[in-house]
N, C-alpha and C. Protein backbone atom coordinates (compact mmCIF):
# COMPACT_ATOMS: atom_id res chain seq x y z
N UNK A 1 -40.90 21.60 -24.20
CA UNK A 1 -41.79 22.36 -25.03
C UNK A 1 -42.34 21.43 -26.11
N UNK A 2 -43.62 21.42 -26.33
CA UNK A 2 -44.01 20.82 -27.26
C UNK A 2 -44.18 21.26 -28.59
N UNK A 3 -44.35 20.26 -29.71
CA UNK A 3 -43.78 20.43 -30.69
C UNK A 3 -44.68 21.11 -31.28
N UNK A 4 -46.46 21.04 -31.76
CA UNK A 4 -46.87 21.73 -31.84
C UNK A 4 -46.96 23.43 -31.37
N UNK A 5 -46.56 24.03 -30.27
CA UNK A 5 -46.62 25.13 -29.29
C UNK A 5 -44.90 25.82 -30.59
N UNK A 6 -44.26 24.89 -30.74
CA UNK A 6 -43.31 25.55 -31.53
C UNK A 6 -43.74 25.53 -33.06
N UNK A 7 -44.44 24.63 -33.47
CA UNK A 7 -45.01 25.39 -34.94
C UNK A 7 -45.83 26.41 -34.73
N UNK A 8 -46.92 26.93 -33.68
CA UNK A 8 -47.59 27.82 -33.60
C UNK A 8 -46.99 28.96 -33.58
N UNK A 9 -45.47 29.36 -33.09
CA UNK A 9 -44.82 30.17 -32.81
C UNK A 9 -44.35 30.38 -33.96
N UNK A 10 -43.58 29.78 -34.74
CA UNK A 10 -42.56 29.28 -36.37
C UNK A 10 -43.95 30.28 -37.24
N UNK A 11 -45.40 29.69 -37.08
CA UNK A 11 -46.21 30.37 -38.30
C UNK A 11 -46.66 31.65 -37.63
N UNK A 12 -47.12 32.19 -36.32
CA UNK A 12 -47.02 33.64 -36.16
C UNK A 12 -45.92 34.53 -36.54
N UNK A 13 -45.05 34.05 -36.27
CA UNK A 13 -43.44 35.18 -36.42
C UNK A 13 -43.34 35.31 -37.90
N UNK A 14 -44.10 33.63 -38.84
CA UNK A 14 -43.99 33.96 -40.16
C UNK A 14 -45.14 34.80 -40.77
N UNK A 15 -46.24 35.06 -39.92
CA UNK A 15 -47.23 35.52 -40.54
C UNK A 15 -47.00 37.19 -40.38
N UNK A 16 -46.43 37.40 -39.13
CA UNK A 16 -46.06 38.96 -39.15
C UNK A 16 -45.32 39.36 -39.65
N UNK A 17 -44.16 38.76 -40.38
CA UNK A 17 -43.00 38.65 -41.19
C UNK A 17 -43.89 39.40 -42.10
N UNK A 18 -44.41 38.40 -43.09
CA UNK A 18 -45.21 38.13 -44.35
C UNK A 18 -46.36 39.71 -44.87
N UNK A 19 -46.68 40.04 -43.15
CA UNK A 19 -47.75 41.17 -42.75
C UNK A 19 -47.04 42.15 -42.78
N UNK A 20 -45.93 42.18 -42.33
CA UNK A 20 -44.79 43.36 -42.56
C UNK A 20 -44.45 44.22 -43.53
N UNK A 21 -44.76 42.87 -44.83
CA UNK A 21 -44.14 43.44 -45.96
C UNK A 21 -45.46 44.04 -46.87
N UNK A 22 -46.62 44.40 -46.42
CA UNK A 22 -47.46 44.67 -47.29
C UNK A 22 -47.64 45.90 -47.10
N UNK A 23 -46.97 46.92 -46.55
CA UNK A 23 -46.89 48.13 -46.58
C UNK A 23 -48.46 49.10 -45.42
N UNK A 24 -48.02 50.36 -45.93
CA UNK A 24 -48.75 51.21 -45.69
C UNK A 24 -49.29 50.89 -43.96
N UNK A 25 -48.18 51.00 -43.48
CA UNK A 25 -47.50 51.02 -42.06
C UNK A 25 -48.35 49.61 -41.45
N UNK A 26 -48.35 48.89 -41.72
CA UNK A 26 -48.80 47.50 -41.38
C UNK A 26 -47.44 46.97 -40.14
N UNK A 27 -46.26 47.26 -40.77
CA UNK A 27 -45.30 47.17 -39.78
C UNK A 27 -45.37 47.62 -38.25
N UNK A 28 -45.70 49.14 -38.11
CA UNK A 28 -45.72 49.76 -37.04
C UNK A 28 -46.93 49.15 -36.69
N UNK A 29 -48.33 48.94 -37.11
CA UNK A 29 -49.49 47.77 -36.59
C UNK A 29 -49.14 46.99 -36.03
N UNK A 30 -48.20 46.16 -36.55
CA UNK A 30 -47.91 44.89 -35.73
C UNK A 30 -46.92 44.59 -34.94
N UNK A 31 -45.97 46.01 -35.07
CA UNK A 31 -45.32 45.87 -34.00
C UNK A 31 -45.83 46.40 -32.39
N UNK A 32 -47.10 47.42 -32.85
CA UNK A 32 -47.75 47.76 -31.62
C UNK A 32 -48.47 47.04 -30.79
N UNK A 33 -49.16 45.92 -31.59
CA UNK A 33 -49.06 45.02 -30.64
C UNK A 33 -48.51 44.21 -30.22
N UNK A 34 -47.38 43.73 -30.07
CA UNK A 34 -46.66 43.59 -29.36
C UNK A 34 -45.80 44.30 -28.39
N UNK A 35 -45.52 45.76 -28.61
CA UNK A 35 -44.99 46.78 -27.40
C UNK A 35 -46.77 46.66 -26.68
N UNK A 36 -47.66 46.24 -26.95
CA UNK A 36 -48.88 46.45 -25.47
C UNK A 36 -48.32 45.34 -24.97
N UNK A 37 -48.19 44.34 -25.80
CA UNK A 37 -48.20 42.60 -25.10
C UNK A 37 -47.07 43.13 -24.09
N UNK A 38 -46.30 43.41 -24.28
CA UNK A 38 -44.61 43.81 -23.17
C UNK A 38 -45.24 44.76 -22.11
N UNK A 39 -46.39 45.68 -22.24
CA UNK A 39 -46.60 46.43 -21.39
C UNK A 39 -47.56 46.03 -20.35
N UNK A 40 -48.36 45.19 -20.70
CA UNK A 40 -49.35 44.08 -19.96
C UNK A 40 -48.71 43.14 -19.60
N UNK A 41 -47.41 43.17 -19.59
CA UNK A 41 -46.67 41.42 -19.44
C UNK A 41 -45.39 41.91 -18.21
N UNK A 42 -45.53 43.61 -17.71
CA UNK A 42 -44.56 43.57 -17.03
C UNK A 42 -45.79 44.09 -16.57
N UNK A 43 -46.81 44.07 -16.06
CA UNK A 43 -48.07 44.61 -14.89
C UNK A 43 -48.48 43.36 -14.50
N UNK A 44 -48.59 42.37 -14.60
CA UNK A 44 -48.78 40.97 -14.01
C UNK A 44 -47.63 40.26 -13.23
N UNK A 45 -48.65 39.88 -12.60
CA UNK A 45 -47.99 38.81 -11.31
C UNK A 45 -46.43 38.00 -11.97
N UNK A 46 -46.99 37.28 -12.70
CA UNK A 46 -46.10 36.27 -13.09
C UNK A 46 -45.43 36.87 -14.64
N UNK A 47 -44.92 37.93 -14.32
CA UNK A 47 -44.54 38.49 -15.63
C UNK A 47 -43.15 37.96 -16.57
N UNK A 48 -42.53 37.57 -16.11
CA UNK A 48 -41.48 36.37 -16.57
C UNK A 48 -41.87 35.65 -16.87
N UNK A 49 -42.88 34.69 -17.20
CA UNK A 49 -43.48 33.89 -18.07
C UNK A 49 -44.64 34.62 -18.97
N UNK A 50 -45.09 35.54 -18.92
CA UNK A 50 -45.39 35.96 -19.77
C UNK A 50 -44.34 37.11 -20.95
N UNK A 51 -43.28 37.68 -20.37
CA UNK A 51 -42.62 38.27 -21.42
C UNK A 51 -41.78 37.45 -22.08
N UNK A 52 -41.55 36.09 -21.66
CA UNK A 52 -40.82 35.21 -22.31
C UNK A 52 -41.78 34.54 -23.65
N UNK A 53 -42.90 34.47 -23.23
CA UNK A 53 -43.76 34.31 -24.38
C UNK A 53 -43.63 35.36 -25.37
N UNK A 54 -43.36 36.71 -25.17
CA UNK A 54 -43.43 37.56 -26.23
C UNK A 54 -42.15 38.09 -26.80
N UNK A 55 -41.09 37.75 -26.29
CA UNK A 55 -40.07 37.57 -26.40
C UNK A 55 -39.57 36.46 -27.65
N UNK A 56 -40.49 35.50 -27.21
CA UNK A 56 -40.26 34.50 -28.34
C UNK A 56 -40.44 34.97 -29.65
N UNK A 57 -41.77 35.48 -29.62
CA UNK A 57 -42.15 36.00 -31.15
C UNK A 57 -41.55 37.60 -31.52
N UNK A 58 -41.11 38.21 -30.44
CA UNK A 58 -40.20 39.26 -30.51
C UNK A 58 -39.08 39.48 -31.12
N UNK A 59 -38.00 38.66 -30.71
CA UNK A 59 -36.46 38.33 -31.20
C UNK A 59 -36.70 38.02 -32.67
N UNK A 60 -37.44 37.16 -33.21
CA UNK A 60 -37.08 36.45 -34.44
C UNK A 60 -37.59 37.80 -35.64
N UNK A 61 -38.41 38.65 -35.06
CA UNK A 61 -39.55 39.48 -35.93
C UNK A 61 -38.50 40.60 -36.41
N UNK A 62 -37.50 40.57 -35.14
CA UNK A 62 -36.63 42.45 -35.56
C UNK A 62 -35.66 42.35 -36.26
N UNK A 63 -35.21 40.71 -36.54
CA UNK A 63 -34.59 40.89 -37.96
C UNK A 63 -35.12 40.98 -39.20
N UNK A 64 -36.22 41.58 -39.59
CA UNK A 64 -37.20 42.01 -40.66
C UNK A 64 -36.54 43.76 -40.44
N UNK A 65 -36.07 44.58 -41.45
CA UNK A 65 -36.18 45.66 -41.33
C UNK A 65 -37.54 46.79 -41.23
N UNK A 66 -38.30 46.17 -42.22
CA UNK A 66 -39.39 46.61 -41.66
C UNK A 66 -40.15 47.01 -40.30
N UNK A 67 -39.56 45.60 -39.43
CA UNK A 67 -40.55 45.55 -38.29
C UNK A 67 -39.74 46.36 -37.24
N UNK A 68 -37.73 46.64 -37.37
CA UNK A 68 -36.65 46.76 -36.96
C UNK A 68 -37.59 48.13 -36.47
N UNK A 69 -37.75 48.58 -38.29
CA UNK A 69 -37.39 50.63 -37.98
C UNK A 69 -38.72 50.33 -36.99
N UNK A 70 -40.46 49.62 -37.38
CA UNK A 70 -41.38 49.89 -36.17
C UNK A 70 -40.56 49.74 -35.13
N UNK A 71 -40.06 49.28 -34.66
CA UNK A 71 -39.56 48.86 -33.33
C UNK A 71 -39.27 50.02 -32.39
N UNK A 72 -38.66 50.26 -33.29
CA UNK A 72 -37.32 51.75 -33.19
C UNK A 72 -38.18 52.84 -32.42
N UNK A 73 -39.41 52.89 -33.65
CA UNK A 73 -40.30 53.85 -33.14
C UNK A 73 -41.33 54.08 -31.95
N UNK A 74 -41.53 52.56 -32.04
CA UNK A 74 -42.25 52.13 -30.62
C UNK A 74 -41.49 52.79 -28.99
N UNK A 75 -42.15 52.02 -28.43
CA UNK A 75 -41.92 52.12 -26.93
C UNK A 75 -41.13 50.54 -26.42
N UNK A 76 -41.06 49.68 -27.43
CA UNK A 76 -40.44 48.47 -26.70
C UNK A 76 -38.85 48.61 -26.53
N UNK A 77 -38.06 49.32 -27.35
CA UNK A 77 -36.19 49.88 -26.68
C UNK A 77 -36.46 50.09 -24.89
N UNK A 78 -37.63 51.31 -24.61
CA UNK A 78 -37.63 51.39 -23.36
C UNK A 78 -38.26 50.45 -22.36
N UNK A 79 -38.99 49.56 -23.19
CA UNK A 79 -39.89 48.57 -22.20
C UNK A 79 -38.80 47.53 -21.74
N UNK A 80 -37.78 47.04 -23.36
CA UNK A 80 -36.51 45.95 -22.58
C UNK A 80 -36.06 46.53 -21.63
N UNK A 81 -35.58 47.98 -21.56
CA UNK A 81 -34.60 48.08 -20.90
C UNK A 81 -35.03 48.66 -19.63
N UNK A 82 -36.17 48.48 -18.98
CA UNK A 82 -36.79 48.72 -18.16
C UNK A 82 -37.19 47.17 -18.03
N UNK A 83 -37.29 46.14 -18.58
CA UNK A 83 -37.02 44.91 -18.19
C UNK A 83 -35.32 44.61 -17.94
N UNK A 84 -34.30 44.76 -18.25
CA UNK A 84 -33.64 44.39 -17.95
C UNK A 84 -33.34 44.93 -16.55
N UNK A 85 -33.55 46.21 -16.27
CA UNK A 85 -33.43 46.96 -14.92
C UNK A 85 -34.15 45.86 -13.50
N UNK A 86 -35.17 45.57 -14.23
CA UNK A 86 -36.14 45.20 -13.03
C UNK A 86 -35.77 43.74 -12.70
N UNK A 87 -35.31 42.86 -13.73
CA UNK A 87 -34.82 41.56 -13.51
C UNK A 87 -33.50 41.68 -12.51
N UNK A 88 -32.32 42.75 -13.21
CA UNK A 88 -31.28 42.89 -12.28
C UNK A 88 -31.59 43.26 -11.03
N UNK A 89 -32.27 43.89 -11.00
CA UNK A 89 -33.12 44.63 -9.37
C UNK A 89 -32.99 42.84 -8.47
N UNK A 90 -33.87 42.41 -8.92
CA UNK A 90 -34.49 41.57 -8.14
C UNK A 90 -33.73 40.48 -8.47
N UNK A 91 -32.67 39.95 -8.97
CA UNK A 91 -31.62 39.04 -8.95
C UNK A 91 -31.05 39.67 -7.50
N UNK A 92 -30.74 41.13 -7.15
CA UNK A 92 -29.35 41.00 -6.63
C UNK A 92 -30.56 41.12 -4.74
N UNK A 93 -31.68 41.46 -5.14
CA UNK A 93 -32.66 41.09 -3.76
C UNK A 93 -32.47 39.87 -3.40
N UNK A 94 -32.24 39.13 -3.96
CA UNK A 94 -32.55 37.26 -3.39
C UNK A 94 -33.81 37.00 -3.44
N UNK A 95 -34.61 37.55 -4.09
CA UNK A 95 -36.03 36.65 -3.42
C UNK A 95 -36.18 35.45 -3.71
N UNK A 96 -36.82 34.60 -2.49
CA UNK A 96 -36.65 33.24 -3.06
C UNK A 96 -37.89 32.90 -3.88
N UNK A 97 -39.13 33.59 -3.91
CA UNK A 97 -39.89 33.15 -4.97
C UNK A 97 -39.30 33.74 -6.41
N UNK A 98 -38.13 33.98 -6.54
CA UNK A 98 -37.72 34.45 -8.14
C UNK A 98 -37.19 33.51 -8.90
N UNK A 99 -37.82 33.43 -10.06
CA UNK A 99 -37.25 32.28 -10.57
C UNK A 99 -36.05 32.39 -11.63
N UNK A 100 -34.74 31.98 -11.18
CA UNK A 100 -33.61 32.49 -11.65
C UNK A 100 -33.46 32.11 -13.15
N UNK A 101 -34.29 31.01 -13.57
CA UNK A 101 -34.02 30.28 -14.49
C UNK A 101 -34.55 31.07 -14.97
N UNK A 102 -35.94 31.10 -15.39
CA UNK A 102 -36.81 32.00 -16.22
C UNK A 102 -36.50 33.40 -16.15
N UNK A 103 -35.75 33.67 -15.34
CA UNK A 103 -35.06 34.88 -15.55
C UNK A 103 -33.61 35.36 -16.48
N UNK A 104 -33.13 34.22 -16.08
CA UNK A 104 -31.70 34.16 -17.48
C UNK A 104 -32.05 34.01 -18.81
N UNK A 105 -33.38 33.20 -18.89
CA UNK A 105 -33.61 33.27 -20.57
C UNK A 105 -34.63 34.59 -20.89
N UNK A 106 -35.12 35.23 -20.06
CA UNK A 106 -35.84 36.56 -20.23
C UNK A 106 -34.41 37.46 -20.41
N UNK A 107 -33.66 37.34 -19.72
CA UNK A 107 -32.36 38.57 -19.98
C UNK A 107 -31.90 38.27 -20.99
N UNK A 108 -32.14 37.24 -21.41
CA UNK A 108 -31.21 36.85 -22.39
C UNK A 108 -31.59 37.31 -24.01
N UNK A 109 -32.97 37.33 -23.99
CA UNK A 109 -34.10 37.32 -25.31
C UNK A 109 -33.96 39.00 -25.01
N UNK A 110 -34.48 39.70 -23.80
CA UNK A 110 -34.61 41.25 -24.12
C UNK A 110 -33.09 41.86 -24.51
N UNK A 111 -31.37 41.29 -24.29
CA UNK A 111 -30.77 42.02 -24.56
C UNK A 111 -30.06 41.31 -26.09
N UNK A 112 -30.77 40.75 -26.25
CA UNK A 112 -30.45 40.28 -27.83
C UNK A 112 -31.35 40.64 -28.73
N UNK A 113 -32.20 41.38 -27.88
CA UNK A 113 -33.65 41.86 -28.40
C UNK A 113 -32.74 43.70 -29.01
N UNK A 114 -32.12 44.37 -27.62
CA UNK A 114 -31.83 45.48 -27.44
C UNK A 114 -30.22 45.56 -28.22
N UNK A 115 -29.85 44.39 -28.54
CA UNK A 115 -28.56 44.39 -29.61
C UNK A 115 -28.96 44.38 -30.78
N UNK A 116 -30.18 43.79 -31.10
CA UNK A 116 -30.80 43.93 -32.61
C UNK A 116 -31.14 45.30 -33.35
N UNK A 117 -31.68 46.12 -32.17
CA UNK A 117 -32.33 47.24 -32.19
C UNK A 117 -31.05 48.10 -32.27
């Protein structure tokens, strides 16, 4: 991963942080988009690389209480755990186009995602 691609990540998570705290439900704003990003990211092909992208900026955001309670309220509790369902699904299929790797760090981000919550 390159080093830039991880400051870009470091100043979004800080900018929604930052956006969080200015009230008058700015929280639930920005956490909604991100429950679409999760909902467009399990309707695509290659959706394990894309929820791992949102995942990234996901995990670090829900230790903000602010963004916690949006969370709460959202639809993303049911979107992980309807990701975690669908990853286990298709671990115990074998498919060989599945990519196991990118799949352990996707389980890994949504149920540390769903322990936060």
């Amino acid at each position: 991963m390159s080093s830039e691609l991880i400051l870009v990540r470091a100043a979004a998570v800080r900018f929604i942080s930052k956006g969080s705290g200015l009230g008058g439900g700015m929280g639930a704003f920005l956490i909604g988009v991100l429950s679409s990003q999760l909902n467009d990211a399990m309707k695509s092909s290659s959706y394990l690389h894309d929820m791992r992208r949102t995942l990234e900026l996901l995990v670090p955001i829900l230790y903000q209480p602010a963004l916690k309670a949006a969370a709460l309220d959202s639809s993303i509790p049911v979107n992980l755990s309807n990701l975690v369902e669908s990853i286990l699904h298709q671990s115990i299929q074998e498919d060989p186009n599945f990519d196991m790797t990118e799949a352990t760090s996707v389980l890994t981000m949504a149920l540390e995602s769903l322990t936060i919550l």
